[in-house]
Protein backbone atom coordinates (compact mmCIF):
# COMPACT_ATOMS: atom_id res chain seq x y z
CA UNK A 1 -22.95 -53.27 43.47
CA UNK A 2 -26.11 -55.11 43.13
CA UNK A 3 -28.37 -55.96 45.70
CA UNK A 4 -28.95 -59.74 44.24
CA UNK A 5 -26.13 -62.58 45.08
CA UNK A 6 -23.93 -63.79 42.54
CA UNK A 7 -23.52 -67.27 42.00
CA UNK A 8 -21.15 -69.47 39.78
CA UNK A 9 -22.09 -70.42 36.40
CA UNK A 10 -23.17 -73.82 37.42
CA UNK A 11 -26.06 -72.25 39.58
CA UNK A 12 -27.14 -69.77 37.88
CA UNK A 13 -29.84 -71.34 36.25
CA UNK A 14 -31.09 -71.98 39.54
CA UNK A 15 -30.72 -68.96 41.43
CA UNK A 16 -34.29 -67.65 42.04
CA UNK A 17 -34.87 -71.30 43.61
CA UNK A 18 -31.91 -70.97 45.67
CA UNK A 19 -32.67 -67.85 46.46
CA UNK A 20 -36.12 -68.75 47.80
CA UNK A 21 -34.64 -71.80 49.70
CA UNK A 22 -32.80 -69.50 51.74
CA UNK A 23 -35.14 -66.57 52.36
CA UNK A 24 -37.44 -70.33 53.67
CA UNK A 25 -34.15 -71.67 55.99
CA UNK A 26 -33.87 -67.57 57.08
CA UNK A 27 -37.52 -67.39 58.44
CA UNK A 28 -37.16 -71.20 59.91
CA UNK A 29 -33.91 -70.13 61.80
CA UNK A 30 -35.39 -66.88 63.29
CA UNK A 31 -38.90 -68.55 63.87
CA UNK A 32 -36.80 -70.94 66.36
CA UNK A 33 -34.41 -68.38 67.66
CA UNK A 34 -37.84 -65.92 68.53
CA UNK A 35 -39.41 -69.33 69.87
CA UNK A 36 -36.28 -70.08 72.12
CA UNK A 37 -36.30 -66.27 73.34
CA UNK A 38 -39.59 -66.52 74.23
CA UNK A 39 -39.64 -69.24 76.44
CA UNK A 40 -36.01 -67.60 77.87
CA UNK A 41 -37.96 -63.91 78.40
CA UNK A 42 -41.10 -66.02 80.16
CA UNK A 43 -38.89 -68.00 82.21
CA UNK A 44 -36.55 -65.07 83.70
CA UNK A 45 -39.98 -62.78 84.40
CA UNK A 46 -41.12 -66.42 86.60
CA UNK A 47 -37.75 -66.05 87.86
CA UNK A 48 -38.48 -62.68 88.89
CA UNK A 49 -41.55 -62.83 90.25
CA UNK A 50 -40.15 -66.09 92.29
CA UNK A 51 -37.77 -63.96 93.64
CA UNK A 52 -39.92 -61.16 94.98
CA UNK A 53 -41.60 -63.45 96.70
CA UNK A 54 -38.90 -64.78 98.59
CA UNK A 55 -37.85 -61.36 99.14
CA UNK A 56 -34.94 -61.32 97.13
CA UNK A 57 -33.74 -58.16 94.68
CA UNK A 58 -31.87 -58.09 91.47
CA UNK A 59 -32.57 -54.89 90.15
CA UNK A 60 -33.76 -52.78 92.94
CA UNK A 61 -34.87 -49.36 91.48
CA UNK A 62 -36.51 -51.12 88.91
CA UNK A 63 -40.93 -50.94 89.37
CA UNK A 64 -42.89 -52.96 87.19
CA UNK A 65 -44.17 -50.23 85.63
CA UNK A 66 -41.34 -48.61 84.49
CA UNK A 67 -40.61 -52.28 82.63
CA UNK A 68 -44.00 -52.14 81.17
CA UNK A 69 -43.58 -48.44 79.74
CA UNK A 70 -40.35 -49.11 78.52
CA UNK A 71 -41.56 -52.00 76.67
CA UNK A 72 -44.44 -50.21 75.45
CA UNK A 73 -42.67 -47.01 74.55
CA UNK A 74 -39.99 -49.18 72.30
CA UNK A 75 -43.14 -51.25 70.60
CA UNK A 76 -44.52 -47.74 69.65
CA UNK A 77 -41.72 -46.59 68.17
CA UNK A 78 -41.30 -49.58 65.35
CA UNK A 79 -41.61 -48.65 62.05
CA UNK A 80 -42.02 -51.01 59.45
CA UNK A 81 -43.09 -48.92 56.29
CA UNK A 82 -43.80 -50.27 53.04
CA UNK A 83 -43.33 -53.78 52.78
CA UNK A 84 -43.80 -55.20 49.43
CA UNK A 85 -45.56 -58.58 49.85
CA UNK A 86 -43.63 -61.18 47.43
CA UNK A 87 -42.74 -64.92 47.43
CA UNK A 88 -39.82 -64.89 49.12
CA UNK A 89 -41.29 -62.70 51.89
CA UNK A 90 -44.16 -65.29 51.76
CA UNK A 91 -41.25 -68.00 51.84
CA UNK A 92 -39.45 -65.91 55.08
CA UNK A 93 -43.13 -65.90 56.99
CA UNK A 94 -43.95 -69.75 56.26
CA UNK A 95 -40.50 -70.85 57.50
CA UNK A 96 -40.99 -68.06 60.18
CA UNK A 97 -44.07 -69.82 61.61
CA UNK A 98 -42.89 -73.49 61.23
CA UNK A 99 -39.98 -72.57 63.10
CA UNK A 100 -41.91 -70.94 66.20
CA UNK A 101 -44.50 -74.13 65.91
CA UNK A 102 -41.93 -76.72 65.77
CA UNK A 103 -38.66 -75.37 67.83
């Protein structure tokens, strides 16, 4: 099996373009899904810190610096490898960016 998609005979003349639409509508939909879990993530930790104030506990054996190493130890541990920078990828990262700026 081939790692390209297959498309009907009509398209095929204009699968690279298609192609590259969709790697653009990919990075577009995850730019505004990351932009929506952003602002989700910043408004639980307010949430969080609102609570503590008032005295109130969700998670109770849970330090702030144990969140903070956690995070840090998972961030560490990403490996990307090669990428190979090409047009689609270009594409994915242009649509990824619009989507964070405008969502």
């Amino acid at each position: 099996m081939s790692g390209s998609l297959i498309y009907p005979a009509g398209l095929e003349p204009y699968a690279i373009y298609i192609t590259l639409l969709l790697g653009f509508i990919d990075g577009l939909l995850f730019g505004l899904a990351i932009k929506k879990a952003l602002i989700s993530v910043v408004l639980i930790i307010v949430a969080f810190i609102l609570a503590s104030f008032l005295g109130l506990s969700f998670i109770p054996s849970v330090s702030t610096s144990q969140i903070s190493s956690t995070i840090f130890s998972f961030f560490s541990q990403l490996n990307f490898g090669t990428i190979g920078v090409t047009f689609s990828i270009v594409l994915f990262v242009i649509g990824f960016g619009i989507g964070i700026w405008k969502g």
